[in-house]
C-alpha atoms as a PDB file:
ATOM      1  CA  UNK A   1     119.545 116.196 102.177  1.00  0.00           C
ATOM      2  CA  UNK A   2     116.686 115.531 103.987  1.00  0.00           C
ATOM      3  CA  UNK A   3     114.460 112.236 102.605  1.00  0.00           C
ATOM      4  CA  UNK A   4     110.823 113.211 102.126  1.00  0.00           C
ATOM      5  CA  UNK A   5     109.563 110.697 105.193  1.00  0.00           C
ATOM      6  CA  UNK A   6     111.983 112.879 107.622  1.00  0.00           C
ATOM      7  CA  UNK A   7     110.169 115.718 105.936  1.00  0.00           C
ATOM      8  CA  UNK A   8     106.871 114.507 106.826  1.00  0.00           C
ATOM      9  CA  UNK A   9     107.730 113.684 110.359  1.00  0.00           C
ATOM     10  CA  UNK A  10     109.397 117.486 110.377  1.00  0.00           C
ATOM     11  CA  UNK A  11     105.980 119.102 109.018  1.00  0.00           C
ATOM     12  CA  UNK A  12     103.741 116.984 111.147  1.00  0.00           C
ATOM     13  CA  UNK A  13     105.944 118.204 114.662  1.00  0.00           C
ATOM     14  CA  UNK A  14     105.983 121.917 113.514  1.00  0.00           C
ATOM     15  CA  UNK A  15     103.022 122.276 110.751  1.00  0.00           C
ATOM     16  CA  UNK A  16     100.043 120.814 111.803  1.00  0.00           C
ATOM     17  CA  UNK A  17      96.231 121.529 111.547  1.00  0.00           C
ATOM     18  CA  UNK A  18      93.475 120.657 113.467  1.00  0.00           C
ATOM     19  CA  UNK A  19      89.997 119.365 112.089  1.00  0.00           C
ATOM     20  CA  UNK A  20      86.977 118.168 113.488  1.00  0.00           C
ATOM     21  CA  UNK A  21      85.004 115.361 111.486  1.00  0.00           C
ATOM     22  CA  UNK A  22      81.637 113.643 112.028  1.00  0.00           C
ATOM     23  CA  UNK A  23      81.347 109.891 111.104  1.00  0.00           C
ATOM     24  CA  UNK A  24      78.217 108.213 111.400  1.00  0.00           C
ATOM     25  CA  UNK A  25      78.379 106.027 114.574  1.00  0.00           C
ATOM     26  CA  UNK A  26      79.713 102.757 113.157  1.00  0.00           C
ATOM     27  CA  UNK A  27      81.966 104.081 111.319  1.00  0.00           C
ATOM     28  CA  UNK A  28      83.409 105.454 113.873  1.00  0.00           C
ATOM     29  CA  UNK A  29      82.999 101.829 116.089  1.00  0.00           C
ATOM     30  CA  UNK A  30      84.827 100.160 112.175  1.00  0.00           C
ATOM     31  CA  UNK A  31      87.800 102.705 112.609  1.00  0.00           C
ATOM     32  CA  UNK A  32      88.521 102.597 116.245  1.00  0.00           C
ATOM     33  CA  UNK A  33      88.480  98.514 115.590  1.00  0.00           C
ATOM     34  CA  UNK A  34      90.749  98.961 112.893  1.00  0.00           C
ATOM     35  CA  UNK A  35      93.457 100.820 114.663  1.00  0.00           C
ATOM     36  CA  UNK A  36      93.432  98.126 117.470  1.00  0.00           C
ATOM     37  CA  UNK A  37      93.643  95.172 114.537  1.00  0.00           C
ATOM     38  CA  UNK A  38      96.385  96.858 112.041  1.00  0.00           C
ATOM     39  CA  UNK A  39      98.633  98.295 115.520  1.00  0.00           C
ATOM     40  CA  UNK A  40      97.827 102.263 114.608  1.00  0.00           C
ATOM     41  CA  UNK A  41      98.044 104.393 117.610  1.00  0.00           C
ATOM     42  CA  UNK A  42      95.160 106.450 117.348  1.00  0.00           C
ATOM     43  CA  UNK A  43      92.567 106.913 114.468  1.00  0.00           C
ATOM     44  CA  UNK A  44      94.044 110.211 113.760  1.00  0.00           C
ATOM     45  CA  UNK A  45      97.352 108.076 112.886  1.00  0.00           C
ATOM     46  CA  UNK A  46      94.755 105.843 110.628  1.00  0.00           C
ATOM     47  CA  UNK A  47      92.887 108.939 108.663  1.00  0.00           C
ATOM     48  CA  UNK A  48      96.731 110.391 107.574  1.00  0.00           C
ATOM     49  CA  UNK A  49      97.603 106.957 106.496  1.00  0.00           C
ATOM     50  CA  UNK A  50      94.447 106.920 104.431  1.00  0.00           C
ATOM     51  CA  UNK A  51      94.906 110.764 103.278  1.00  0.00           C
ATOM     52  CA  UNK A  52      98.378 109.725 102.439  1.00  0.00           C
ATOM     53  CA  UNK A  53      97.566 106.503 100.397  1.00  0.00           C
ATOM     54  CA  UNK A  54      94.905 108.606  98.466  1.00  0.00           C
ATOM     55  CA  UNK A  55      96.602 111.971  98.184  1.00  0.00           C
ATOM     56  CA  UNK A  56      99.970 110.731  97.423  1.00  0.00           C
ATOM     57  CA  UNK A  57     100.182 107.232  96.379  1.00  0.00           C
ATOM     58  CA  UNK A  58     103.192 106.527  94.753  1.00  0.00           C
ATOM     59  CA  UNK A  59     105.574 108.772  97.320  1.00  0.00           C
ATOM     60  CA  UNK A  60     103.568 106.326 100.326  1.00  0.00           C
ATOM     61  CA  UNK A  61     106.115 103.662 102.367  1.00  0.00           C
ATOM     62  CA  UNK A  62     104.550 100.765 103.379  1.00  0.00           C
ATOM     63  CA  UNK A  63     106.485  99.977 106.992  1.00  0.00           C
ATOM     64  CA  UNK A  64     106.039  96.562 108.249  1.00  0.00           C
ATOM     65  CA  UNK A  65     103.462  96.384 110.901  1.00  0.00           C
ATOM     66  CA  UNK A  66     104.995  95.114 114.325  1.00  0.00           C
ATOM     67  CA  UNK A  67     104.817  91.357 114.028  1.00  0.00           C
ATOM     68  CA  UNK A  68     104.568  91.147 110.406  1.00  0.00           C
ATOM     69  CA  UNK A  69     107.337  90.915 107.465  1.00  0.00           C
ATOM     70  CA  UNK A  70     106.667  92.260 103.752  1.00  0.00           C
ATOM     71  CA  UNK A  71     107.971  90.591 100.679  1.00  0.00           C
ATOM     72  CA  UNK A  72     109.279  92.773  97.787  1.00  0.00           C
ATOM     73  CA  UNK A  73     106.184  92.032  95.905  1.00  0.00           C
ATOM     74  CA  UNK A  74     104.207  93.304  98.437  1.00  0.00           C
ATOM     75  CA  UNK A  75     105.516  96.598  98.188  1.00  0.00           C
END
């Protein structure tokens, strides 16, 4: 049985959909310091997270960032 973050990895290789957005300019500046600060690789990688968190909170995995270590209660 495949687990449903596998799944989401399979569907993002083989299912995927590309959009254009417009953000007002410092938004755009906010996001693209955010994904240097929280270790995303691009701000497309940042605007799934946030789709995910809002779309589908309680099936969202919160992965330690690189550097960093979660307690239980954290999660």
């Amino acid at each position: 049985m495949i687990d449903k973050l596998c799944m989401d990895c399979i569907q993002y290789m083989y299912m995927t959909t590309t959009i254009n957005i417009s953000l007002p300019k410092t938004m755009y500046q906010d996001a693209k310091r955010y994904v240097e600060k929280k270790g995303y690789m691009s701000i497309s990688e940042l605007i799934r997270d946030a789709l995910r968190n809002i779309l589908y909170p309680r099936q969202t995995i919160k992965i330690p960032q690189k550097g960093k270590k979660y307690n239980q209660k954290s999660l």
